[in-house]
Protein backbone atom coordinates (compact mmCIF):
# COMPACT_ATOMS: atom_id res chain seq x y z
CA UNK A 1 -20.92 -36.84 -31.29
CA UNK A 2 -20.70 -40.33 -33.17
CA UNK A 3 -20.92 -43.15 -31.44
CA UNK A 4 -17.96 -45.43 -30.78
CA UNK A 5 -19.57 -48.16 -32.45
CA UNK A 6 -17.45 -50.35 -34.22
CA UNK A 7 -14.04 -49.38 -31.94
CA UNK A 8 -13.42 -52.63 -30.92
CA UNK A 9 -12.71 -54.14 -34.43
CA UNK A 10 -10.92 -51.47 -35.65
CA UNK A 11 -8.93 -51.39 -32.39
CA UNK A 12 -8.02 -55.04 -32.90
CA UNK A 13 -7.25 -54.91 -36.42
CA UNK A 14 -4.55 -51.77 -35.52
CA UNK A 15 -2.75 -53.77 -32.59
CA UNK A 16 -2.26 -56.74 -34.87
CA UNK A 17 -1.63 -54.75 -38.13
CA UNK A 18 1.23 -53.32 -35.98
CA UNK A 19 2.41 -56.77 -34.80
CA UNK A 20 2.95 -58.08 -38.27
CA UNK A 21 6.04 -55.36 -37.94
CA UNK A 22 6.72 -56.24 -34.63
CA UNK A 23 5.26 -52.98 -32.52
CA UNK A 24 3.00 -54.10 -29.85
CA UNK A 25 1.07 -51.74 -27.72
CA UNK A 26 3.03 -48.98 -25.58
CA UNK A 27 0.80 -50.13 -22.43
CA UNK A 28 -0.51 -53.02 -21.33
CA UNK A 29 -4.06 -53.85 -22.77
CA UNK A 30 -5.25 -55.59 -19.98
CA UNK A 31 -5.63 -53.64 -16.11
CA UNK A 32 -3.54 -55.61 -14.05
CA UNK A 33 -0.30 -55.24 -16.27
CA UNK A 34 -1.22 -52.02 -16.91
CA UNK A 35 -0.99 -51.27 -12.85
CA UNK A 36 1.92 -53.07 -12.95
CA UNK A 37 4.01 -51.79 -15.47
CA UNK A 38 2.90 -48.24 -14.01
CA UNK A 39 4.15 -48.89 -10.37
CA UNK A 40 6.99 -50.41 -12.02
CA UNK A 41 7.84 -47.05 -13.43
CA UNK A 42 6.56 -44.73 -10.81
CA UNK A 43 8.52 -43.41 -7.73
CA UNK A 44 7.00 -44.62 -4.51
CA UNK A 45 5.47 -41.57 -3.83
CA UNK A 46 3.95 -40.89 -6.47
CA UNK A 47 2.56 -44.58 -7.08
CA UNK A 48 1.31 -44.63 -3.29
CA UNK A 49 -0.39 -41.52 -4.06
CA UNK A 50 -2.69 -42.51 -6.91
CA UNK A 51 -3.48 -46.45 -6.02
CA UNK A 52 -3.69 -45.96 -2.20
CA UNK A 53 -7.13 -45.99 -0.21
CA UNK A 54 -8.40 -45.46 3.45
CA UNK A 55 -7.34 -47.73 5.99
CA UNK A 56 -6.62 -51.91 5.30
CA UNK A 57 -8.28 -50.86 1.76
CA UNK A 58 -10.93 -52.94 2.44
CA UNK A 59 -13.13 -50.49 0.33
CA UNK A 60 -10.96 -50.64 -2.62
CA UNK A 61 -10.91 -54.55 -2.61
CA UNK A 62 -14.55 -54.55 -2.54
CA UNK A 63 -15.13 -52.18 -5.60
CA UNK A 64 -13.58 -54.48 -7.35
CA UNK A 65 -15.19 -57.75 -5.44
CA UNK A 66 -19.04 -56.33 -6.32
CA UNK A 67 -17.88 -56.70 -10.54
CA UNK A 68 -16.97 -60.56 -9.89
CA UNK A 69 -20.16 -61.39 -8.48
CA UNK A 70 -22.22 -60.29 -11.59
CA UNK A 71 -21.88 -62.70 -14.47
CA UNK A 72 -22.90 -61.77 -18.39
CA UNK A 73 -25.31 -64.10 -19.91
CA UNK A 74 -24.63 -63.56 -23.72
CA UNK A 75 -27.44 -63.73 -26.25
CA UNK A 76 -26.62 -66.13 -30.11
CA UNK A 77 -27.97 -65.50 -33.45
CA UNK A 78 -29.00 -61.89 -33.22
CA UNK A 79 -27.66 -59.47 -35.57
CA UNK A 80 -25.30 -57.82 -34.06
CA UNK A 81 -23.32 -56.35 -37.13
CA UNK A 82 -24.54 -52.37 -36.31
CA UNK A 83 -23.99 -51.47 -33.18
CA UNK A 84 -24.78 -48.10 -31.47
CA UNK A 85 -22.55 -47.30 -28.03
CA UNK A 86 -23.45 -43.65 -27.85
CA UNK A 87 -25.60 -42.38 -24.86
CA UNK A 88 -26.77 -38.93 -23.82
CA UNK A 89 -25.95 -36.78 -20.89
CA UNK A 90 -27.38 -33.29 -20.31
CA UNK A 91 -28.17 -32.44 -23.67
CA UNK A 92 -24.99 -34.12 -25.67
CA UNK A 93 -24.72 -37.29 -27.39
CA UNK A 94 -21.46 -39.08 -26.14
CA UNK A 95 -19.35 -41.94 -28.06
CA UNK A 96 -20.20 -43.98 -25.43
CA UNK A 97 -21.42 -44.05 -21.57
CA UNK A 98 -17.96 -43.33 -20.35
CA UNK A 99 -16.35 -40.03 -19.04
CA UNK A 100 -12.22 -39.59 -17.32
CA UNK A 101 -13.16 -38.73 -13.92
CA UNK A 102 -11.24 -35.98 -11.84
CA UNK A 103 -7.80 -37.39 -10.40
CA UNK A 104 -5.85 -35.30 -8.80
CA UNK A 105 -2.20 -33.97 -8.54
CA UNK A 106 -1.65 -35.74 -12.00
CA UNK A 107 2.19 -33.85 -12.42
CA UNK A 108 3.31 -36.69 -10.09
CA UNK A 109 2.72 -39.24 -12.78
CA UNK A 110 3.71 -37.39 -15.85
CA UNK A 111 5.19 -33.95 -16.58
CA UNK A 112 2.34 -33.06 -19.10
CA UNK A 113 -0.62 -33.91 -16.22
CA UNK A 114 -3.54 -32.53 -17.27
CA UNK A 115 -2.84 -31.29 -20.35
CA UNK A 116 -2.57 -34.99 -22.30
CA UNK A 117 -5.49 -36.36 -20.81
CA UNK A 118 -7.46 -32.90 -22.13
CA UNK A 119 -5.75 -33.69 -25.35
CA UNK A 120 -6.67 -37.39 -25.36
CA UNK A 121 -10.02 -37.08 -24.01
CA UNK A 122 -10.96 -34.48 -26.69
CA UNK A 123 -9.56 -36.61 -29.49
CA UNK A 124 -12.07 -39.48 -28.80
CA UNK A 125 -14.52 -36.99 -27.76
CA UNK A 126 -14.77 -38.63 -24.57
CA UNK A 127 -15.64 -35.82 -21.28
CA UNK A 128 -13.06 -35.15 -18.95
CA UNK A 129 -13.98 -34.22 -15.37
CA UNK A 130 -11.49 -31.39 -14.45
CA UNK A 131 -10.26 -32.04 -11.10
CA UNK A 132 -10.75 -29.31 -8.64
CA UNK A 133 -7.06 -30.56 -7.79
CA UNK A 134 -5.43 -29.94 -10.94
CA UNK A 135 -2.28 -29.61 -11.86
CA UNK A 136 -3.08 -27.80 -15.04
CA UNK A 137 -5.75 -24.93 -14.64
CA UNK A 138 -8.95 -25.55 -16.09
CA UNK A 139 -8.56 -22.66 -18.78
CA UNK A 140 -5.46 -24.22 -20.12
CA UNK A 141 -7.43 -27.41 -20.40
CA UNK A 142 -9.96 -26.11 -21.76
CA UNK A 143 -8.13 -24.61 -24.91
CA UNK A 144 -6.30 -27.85 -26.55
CA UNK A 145 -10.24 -29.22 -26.29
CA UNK A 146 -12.30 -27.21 -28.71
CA UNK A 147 -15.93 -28.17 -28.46
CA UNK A 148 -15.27 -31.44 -26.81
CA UNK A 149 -17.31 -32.07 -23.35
CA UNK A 150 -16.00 -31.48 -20.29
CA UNK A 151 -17.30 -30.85 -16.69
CA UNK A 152 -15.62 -29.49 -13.97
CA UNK A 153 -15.31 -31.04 -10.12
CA UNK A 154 -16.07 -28.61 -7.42
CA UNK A 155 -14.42 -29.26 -3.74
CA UNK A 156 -16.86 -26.81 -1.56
CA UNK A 157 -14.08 -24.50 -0.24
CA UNK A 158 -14.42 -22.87 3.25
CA UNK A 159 -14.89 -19.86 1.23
CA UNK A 160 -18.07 -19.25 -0.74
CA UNK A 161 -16.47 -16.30 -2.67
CA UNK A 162 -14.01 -18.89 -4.10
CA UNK A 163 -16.79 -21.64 -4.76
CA UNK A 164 -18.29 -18.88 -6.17
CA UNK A 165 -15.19 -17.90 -8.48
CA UNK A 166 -15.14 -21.46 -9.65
CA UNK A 167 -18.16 -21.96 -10.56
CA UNK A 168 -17.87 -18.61 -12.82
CA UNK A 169 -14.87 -19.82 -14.17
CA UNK A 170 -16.12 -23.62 -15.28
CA UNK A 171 -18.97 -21.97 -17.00
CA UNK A 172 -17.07 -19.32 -18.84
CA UNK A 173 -14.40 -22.52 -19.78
CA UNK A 174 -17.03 -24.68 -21.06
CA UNK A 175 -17.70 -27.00 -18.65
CA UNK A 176 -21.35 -28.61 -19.18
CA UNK A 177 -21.79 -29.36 -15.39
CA UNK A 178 -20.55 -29.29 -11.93
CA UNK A 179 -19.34 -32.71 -10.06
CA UNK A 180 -19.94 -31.50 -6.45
CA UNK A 181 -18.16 -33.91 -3.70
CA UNK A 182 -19.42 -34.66 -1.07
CA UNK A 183 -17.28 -37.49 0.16
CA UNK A 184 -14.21 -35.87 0.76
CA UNK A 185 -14.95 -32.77 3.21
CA UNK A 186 -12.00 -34.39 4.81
CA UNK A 187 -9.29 -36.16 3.77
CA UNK A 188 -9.78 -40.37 4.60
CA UNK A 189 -6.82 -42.42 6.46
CA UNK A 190 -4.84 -43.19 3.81
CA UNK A 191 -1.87 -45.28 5.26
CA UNK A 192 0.13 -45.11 2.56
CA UNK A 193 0.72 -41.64 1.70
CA UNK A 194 0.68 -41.29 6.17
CA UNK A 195 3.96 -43.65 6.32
CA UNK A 196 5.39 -41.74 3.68
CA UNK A 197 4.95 -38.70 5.11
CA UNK A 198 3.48 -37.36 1.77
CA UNK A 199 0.57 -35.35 1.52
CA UNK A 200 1.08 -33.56 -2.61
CA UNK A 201 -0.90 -30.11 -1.95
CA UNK A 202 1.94 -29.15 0.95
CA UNK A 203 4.09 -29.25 -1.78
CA UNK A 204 1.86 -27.23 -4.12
CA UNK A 205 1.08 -29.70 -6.00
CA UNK A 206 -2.60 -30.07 -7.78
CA UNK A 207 -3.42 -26.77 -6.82
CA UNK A 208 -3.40 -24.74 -10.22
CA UNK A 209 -7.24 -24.32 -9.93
CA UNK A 210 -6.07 -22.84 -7.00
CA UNK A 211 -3.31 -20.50 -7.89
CA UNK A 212 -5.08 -19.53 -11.00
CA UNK A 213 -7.84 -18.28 -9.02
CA UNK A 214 -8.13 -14.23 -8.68
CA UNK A 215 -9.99 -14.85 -5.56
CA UNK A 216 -7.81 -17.44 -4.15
CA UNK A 217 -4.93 -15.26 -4.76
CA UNK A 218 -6.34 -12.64 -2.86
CA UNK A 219 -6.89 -14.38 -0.19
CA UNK A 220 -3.11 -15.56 -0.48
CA UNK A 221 -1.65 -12.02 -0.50
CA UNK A 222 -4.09 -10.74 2.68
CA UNK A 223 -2.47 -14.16 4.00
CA UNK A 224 1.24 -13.21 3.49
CA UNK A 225 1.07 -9.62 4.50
CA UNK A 226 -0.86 -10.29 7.56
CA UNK A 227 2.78 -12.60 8.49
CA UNK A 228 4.93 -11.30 10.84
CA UNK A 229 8.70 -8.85 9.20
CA UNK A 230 11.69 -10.54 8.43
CA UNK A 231 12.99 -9.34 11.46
CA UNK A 232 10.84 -10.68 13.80
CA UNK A 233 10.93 -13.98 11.68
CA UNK A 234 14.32 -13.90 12.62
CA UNK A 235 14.01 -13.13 15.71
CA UNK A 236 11.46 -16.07 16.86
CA UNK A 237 13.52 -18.31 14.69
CA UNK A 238 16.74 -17.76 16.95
CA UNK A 239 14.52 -17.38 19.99
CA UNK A 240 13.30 -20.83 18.89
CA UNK A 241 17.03 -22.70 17.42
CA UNK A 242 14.73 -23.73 14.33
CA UNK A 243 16.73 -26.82 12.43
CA UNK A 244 18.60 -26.30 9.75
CA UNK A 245 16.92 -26.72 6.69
CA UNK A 246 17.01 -30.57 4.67
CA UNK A 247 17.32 -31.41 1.40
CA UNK A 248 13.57 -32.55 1.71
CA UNK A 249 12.68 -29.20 2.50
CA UNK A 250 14.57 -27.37 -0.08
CA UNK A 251 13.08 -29.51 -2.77
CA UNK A 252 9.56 -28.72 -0.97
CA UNK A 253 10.05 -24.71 -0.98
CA UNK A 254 11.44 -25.19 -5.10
CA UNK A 255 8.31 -27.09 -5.32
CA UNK A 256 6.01 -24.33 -4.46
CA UNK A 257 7.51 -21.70 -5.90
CA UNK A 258 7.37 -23.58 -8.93
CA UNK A 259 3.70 -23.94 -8.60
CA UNK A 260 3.29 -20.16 -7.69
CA UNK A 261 3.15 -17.91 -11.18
CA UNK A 262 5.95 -15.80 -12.22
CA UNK A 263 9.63 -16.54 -12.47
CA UNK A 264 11.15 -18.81 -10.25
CA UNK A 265 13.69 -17.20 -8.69
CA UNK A 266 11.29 -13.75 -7.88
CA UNK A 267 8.79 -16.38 -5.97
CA UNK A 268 11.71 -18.16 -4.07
CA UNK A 269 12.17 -14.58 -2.68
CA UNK A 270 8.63 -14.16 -1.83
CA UNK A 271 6.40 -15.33 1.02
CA UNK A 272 3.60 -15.73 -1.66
CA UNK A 273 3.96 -19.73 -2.90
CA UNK A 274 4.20 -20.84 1.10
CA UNK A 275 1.72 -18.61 1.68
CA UNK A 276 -0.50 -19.42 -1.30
CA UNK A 277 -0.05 -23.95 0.44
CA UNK A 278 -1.19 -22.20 3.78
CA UNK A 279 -4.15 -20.93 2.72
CA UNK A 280 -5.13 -24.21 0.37
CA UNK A 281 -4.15 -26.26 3.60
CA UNK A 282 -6.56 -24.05 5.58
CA UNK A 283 -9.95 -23.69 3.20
CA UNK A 284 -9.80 -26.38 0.53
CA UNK A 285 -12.86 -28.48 1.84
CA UNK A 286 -15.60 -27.70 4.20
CA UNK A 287 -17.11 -29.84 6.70
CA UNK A 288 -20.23 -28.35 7.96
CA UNK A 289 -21.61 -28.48 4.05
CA UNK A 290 -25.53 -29.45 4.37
CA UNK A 291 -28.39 -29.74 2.07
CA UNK A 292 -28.78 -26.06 3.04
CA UNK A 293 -26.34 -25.20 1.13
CA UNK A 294 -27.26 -26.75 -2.21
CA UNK A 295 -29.92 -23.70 -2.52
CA UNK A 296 -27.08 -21.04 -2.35
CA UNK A 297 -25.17 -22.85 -5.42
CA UNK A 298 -28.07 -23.57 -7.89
CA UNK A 299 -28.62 -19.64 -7.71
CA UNK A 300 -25.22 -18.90 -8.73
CA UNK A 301 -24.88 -21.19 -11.79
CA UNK A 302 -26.94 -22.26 -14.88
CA UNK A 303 -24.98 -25.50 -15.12
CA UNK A 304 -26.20 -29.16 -14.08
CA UNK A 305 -25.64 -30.11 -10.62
CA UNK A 306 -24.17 -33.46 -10.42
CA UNK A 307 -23.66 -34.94 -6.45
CA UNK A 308 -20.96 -37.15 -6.90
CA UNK A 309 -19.77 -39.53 -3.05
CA UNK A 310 -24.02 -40.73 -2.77
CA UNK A 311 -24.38 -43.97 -1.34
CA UNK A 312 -27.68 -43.98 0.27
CA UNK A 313 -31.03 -44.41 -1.51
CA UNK A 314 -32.39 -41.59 0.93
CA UNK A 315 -29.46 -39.91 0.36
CA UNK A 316 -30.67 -39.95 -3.66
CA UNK A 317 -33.86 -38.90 -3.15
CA UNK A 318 -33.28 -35.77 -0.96
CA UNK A 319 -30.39 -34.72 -3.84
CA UNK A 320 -33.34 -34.99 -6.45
CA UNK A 321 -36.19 -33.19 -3.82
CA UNK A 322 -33.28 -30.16 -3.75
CA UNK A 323 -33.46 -29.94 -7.70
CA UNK A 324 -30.05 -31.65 -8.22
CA UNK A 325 -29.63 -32.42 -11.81
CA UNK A 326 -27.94 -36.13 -11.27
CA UNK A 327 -25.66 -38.48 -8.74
CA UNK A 328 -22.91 -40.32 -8.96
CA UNK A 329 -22.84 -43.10 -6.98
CA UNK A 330 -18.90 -43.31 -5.76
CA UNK A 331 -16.63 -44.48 -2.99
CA UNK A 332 -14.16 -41.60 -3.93
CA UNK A 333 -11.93 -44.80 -5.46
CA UNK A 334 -11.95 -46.14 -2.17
CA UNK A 335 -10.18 -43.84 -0.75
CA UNK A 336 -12.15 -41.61 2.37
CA UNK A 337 -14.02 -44.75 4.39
CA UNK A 338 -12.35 -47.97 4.95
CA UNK A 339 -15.28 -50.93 4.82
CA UNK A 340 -17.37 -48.71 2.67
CA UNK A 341 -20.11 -50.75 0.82
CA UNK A 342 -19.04 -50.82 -2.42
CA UNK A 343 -20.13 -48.40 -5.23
CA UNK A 344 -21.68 -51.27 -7.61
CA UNK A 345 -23.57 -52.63 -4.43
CA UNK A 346 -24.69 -49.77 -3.64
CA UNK A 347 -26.30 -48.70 -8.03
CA UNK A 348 -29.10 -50.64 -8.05
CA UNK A 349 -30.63 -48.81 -4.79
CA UNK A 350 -29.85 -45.86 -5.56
CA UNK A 351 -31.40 -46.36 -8.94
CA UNK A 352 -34.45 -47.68 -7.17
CA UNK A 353 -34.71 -44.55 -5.56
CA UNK A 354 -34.15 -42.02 -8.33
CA UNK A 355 -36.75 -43.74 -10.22
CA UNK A 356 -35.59 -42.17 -13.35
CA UNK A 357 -36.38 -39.03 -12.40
CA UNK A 358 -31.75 -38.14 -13.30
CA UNK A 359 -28.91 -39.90 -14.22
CA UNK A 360 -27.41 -42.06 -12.08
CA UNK A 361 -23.35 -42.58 -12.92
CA UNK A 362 -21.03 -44.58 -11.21
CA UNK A 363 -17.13 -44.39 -10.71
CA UNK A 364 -15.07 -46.62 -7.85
CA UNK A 365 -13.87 -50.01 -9.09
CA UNK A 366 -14.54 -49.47 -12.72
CA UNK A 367 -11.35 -51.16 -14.94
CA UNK A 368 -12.41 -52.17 -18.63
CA UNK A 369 -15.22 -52.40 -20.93
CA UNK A 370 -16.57 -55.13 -19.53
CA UNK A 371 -17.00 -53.41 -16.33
CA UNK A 372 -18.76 -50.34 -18.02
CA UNK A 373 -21.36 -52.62 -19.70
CA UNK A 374 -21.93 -54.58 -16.35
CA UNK A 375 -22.45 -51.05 -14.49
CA UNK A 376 -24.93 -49.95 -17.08
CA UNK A 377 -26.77 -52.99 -17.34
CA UNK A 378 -27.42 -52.29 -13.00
CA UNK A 379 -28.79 -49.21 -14.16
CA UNK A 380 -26.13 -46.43 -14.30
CA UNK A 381 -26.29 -43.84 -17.77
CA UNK A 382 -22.74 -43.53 -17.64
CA UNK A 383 -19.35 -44.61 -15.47
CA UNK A 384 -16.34 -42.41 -14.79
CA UNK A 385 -13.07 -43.90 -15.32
CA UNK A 386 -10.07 -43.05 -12.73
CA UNK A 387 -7.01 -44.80 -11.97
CA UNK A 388 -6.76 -47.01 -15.28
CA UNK A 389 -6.21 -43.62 -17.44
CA UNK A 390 -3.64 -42.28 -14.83
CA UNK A 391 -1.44 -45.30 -14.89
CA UNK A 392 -1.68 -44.62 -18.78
CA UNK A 393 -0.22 -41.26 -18.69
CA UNK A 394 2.21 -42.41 -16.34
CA UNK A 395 3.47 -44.50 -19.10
CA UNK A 396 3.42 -42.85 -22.00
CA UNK A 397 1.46 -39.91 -21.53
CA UNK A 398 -1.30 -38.58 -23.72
CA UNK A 399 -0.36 -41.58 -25.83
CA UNK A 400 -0.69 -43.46 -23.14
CA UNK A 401 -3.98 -41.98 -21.82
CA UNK A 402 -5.43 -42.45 -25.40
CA UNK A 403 -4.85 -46.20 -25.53
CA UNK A 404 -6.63 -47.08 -22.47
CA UNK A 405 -9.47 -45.18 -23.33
CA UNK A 406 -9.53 -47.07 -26.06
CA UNK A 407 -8.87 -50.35 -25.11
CA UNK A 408 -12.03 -49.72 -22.48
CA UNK A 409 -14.18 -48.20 -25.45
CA UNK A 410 -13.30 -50.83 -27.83
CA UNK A 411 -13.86 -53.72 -24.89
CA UNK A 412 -17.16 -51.92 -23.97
CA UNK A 413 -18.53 -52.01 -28.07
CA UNK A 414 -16.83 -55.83 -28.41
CA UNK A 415 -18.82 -56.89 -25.35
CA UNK A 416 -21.69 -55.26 -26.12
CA UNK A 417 -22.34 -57.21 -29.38
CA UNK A 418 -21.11 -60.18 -28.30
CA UNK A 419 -23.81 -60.45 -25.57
CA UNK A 420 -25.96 -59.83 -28.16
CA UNK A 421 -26.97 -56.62 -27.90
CA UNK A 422 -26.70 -53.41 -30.12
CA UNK A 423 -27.98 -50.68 -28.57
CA UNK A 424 -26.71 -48.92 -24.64
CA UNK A 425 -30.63 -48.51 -23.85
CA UNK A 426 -31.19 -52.63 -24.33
CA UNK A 427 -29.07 -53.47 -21.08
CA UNK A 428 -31.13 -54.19 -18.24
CA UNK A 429 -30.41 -56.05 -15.48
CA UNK A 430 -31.39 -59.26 -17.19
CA UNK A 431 -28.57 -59.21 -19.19
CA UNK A 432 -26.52 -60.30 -15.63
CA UNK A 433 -26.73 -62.92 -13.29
CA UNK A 434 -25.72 -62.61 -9.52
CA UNK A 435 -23.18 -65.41 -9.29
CA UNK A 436 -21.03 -66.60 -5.73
């Protein structure tokens, strides 16, 4: 893959070759309009969904806080003309050290979810991060990429026969490793989506992975035949004077048959699509995951092993003693532990600790280019992107999703050169001061 080198002018000269006609960019260039104009054109739901985090969001605040207290210290009169942004990652050179990490449920931001940011990650040749919480299954992602990278997150399912179905089917799609996470074997307190009422999944939403599953589906169909007749439904509901059903919870059974394969009207006849949220609901994450457990999947895949949710410096050395491939050093955006130390606090430690030994990425507070050379500089190969892509799609899709990619790219190759610097491998943590 070529690097990106060189996207920052040639971003520039585009936006203000369009201006001379009067077109400005469809999104913001800059992250806090581009937040804005997204919750601006989002639902509440929907908006809540994606920028919420655990508790007072004290976590969230602080991702951001940790960027603001490191300061560039550019470098004059060094030929920066050539510049080389590329970097590489289990065997493939990447444009750049940045990759779309997973975000779930995306169908509540835009129609075409999953699908544009495949199509707009693969155009810049940028990896996408499936989410294990898709809306789009990772086989139809897969398709509109070609050869272009892409890894696959893995939520460790109560199940082992469906981890293990996963797994087999992010190889077979192309996937060039597995994002195992580790901080979300529950879900956090997330206030907003609790006042709302609003959890996506019991709607059957972001489960495709899910419903595209053979095994999953399996376990869906013992689910629904082990439920009690009609009759007796009836029966207990009488028995029971059951409420009449609300608009809500129309909408909410259209909404899962939709997600449910095959015509819509056969599936709002079937016990199947509630059946198939009832058995997400009940295995989707596991709790009593241990290092033990690590063993079990490195002998059922050939794939790097990425732990993504590693805070701890311990916690980075153990992953490496148990033959993980690489960490990523993440807060989950913010959004499982409320007063969390924050992901860029917690890189350079963590970095300590792996001693080189595997990549070390980070993702949590990350919002432009600036913020991917100030990550890399505290020692991490690569960042994942979230929420800034998201609010992209929400307006204006894979168009959308394209743009802020490469507004961060082009930011990230602009900065880069302007601190005086020409190559990924010459930031250090001298390039930064610790300011406030």
């Amino acid at each position: 893959m070529d690097s990106a080198a060189g996207t920052g002018r040639r971003r520039q000269d585009e936006v203000y070759r369009a201006g001379v006609y009067g077109h400005r960019p469809r999104v913001p260039t800059a992250a806090r309009a581009l937040q804005r104009r997204a919750r601006e054109r989002l639902g509440g739901r929907a908006y809540s969904y994606v920028a919420g985090g655990a508790g007072d969001e004290t976590t969230q605040r602080a991702n951001r806080t940790a960027f603001d207290r490191y300061a560039v210290v550019p470098r004059v009169l060094r030929d920066v003309s050539a510049r080389d942004t590329s970097v590489e990652l289990f065997g493939r050179r990447l444009p750049a050290p940045l990759l779309l990490g997973p975000v779930g449920a995306l169908e509540l931001v835009h129609p075409a979810a999953d699908l544009a940011v495949a199509r707009a990650a693969a155009s810049l040749g940028v990896p996408m991060v499936f989410s294990n919480q898709a809306s789009v299954s990772m086989e139809e992602c897969a398709a509109v990429m070609g050869s272009s990278p892409r890894w696959f997150q893995l939520y460790w399912s109560t199940s082992d026969e469906l981890v293990e179905s996963l797994v087999g089917r992010a190889e077979v799609s192309g996937c060039d490793a597995l994002v195992v996470t580790l901080d979300t074997t529950m879900l956090g307190w997330r206030p907003r989506d609790l006042d709302l009422g609003h959890l996506p999944f019991a709607l059957g939403k972001g489960i495709a992975q899910y419903t595209s599953d053979p095994v999953f589906r399996r376990l869906v169909e013992e689910r629904a035949g082990a439920a009690p007749a009609p009759a007796q439904v009836g029966a207990a509901a009488s028995r029971d004077r059951q409420p009449r059903p609300t608009l809500p919870a129309v909408r909410a059974l259209v909404g899962m048959a939709r997600a449910w394969p095959g015509p819509l009207l056969d599936n709002l006849r079937s016990p199947l699509p509630r059946a198939a949220v009832e058995t997400f609901l009940s295995i989707y994450s596991r709790p009593s995951i241990t290092w033990a457990d690590l063993a079990w999947l490195r002998a059922r895949t050939r794939l790097p092993i990425v732990l993504k949710g590693v805070l701890h410096p311990d916690d980075a050395r153990r992953a490496l003693d148990e033959g993980v491939d690489g960490v990523v050093v993440s807060t989950h955006g913010g959004r499982q532990v409320d007063r969390s130390i924050a992901a860029l606090d917690a890189l350079p430690d963590v970095v300590a600790a792996v001693g080189g030994r595997a990549p070390v990425l980070l993702d949590s507070g990350v919002r432009s280019g600036a913020d991917v050379l100030t990550a890399v500089a505290l020692g991490a190969r690569a960042v994942l992107l979230g929420r800034p892509f998201a609010w992209g799609l929400a307006l204006a899709g894979e168009e959308g999703v394209r743009q802020v990619v490469s507004d961060v790219l082009g930011e990230f190759d602009l900065t880069l050169g302007l601190s005086g610097h020409t190559a990924v491998d010459q930031l250090s943590p001298d390039v930064l001061r610790r300011v406030g």
